[in-house]
Protein backbone atom coordinates (compact mmCIF):
# COMPACT_ATOMS: atom_id res chain seq x y z
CA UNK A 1 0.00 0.00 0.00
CA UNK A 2 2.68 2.27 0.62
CA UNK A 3 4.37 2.16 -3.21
CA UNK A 4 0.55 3.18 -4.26
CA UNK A 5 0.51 6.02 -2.08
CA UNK A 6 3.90 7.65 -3.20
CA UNK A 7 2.81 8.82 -6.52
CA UNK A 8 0.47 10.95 -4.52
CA UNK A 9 2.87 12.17 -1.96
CA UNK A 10 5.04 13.28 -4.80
CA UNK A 11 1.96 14.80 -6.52
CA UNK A 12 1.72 17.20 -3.37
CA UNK A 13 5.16 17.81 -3.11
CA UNK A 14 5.19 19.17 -6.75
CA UNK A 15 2.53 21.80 -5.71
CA UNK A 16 4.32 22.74 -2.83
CA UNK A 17 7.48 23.47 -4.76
CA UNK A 18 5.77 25.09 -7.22
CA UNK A 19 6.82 22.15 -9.82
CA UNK A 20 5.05 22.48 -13.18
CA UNK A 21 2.51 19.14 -13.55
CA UNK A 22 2.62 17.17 -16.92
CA UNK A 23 0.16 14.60 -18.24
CA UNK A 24 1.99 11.88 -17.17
CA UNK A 25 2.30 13.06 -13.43
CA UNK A 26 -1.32 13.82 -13.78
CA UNK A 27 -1.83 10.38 -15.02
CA UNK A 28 0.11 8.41 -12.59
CA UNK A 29 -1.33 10.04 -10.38
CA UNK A 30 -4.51 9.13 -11.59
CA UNK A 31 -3.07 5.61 -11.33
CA UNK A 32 -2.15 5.67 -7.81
CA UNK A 33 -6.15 6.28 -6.81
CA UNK A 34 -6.99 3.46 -8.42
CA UNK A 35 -4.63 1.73 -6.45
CA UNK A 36 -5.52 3.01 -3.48
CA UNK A 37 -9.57 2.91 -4.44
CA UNK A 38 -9.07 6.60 -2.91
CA UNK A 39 -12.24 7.88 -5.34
CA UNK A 40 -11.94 10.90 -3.71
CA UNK A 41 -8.17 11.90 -4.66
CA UNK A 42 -8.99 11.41 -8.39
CA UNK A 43 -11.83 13.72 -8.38
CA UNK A 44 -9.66 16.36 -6.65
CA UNK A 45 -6.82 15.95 -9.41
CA UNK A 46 -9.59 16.25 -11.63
CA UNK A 47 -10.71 19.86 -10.31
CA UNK A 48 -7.50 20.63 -10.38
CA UNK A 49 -6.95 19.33 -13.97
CA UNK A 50 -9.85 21.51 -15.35
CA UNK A 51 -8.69 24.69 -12.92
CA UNK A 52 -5.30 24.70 -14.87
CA UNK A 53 -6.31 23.53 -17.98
CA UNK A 54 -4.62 20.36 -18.14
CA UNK A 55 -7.54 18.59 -19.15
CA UNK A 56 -6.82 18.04 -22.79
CA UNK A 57 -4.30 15.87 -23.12
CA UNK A 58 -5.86 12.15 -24.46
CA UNK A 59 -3.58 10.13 -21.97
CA UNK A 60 -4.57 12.30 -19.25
CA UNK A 61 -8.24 11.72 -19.83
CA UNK A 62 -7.61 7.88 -20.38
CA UNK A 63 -6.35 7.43 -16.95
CA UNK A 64 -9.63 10.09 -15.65
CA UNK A 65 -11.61 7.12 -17.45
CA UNK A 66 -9.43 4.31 -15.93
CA UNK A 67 -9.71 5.31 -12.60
CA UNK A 68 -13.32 6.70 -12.79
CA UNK A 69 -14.46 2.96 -14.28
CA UNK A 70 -12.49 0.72 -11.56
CA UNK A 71 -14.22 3.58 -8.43
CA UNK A 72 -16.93 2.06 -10.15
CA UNK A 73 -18.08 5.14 -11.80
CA UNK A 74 -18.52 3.68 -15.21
CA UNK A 75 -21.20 6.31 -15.81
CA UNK A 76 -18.84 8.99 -15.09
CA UNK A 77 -16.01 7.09 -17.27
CA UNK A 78 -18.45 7.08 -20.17
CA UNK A 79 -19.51 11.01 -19.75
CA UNK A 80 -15.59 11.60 -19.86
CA UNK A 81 -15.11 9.46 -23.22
CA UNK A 82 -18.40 11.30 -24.73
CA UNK A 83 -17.03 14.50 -23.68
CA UNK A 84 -13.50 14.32 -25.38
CA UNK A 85 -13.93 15.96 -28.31
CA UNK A 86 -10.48 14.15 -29.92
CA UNK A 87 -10.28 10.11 -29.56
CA UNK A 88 -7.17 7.91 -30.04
CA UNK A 89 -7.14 4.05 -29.67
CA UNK A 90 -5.67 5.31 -26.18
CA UNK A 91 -9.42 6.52 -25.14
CA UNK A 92 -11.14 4.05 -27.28
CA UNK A 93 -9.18 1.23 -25.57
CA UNK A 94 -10.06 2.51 -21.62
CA UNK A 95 -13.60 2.77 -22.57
CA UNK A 96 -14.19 -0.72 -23.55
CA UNK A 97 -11.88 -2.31 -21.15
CA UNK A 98 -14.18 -0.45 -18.62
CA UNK A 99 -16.90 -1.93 -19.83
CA UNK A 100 -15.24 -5.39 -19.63
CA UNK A 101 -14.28 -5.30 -16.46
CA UNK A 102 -17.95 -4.33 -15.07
CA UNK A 103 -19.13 -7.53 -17.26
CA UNK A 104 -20.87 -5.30 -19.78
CA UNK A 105 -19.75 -7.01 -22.91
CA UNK A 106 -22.60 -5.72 -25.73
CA UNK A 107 -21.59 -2.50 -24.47
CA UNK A 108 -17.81 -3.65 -25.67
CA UNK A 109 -18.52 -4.75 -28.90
CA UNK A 110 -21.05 -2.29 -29.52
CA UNK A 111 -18.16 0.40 -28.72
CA UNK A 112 -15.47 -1.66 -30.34
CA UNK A 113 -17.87 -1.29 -33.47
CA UNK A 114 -18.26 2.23 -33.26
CA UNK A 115 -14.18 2.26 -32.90
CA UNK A 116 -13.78 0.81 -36.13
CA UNK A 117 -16.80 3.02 -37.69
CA UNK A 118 -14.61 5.82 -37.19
CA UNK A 119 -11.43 3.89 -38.70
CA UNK A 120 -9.68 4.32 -35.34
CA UNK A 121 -6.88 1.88 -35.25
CA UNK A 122 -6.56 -1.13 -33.29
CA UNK A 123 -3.82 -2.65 -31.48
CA UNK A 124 -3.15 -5.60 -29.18
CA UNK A 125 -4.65 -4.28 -26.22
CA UNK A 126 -8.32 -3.57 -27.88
CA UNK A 127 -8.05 -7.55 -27.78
């Protein structure tokens, strides 16, 4: 528990020092509340995100989907997907693995057709 936590700790210490963020300390960040199941963490990184703008980045809002769908938030994963206006296989990928994971698997083929409607490119890990 204490490797999961350190992300965060160094997350804080970045703001204290006055440290720019990036999307991937955003995003491991991210990571660490789903290791931690700390819900609560995420959604305060994700205040944050939208305060300073950080909120565009694809990777960034992958992980936001991530962590939302294993809080079990799927609902709030799925507004996040709907409301990125650009979509890589990145995005496409979280989506449907969030909707594996909750057992939902029309919704991931129904998605995974809509992935290749709009000729978005799969990889190994959309299988």
């Amino acid at each position: 528990m204490a490797n999961h936590r350190r992300p965060l700790i160094f997350f804080c210490r970045m703001g204290r020092t006055g440290t720019k963020y990036d999307c991937v300390s955003i995003s491991v960040s991210l990571s660490a509340c789903v290791n931690l199941l700390a819900l609560h963490y995420g959604k305060e990184i994700y205040r944050f995100m939208t305060k300073v703008s950080l909120c565009s980045d694809l990777f960034t809002k992958s992980a936001l989907i991530d962590m939302y769908a294993k809080c079990g938030k799927l609902g709030i994963a799925q507004r996040v997907f709907n409301m990125m206006e650009e979509k890589n296989e990145v995005s496409w990928n979280s989506i449907i693995a969030a909707y594996g994971n909750h057992g939902r698997l029309k919704d991931c083929l129904a998605l995974f057709h809509e992935m290749l409607k709009y000729k978005i490119q799969t990889d190994h890990v959309t299988f």
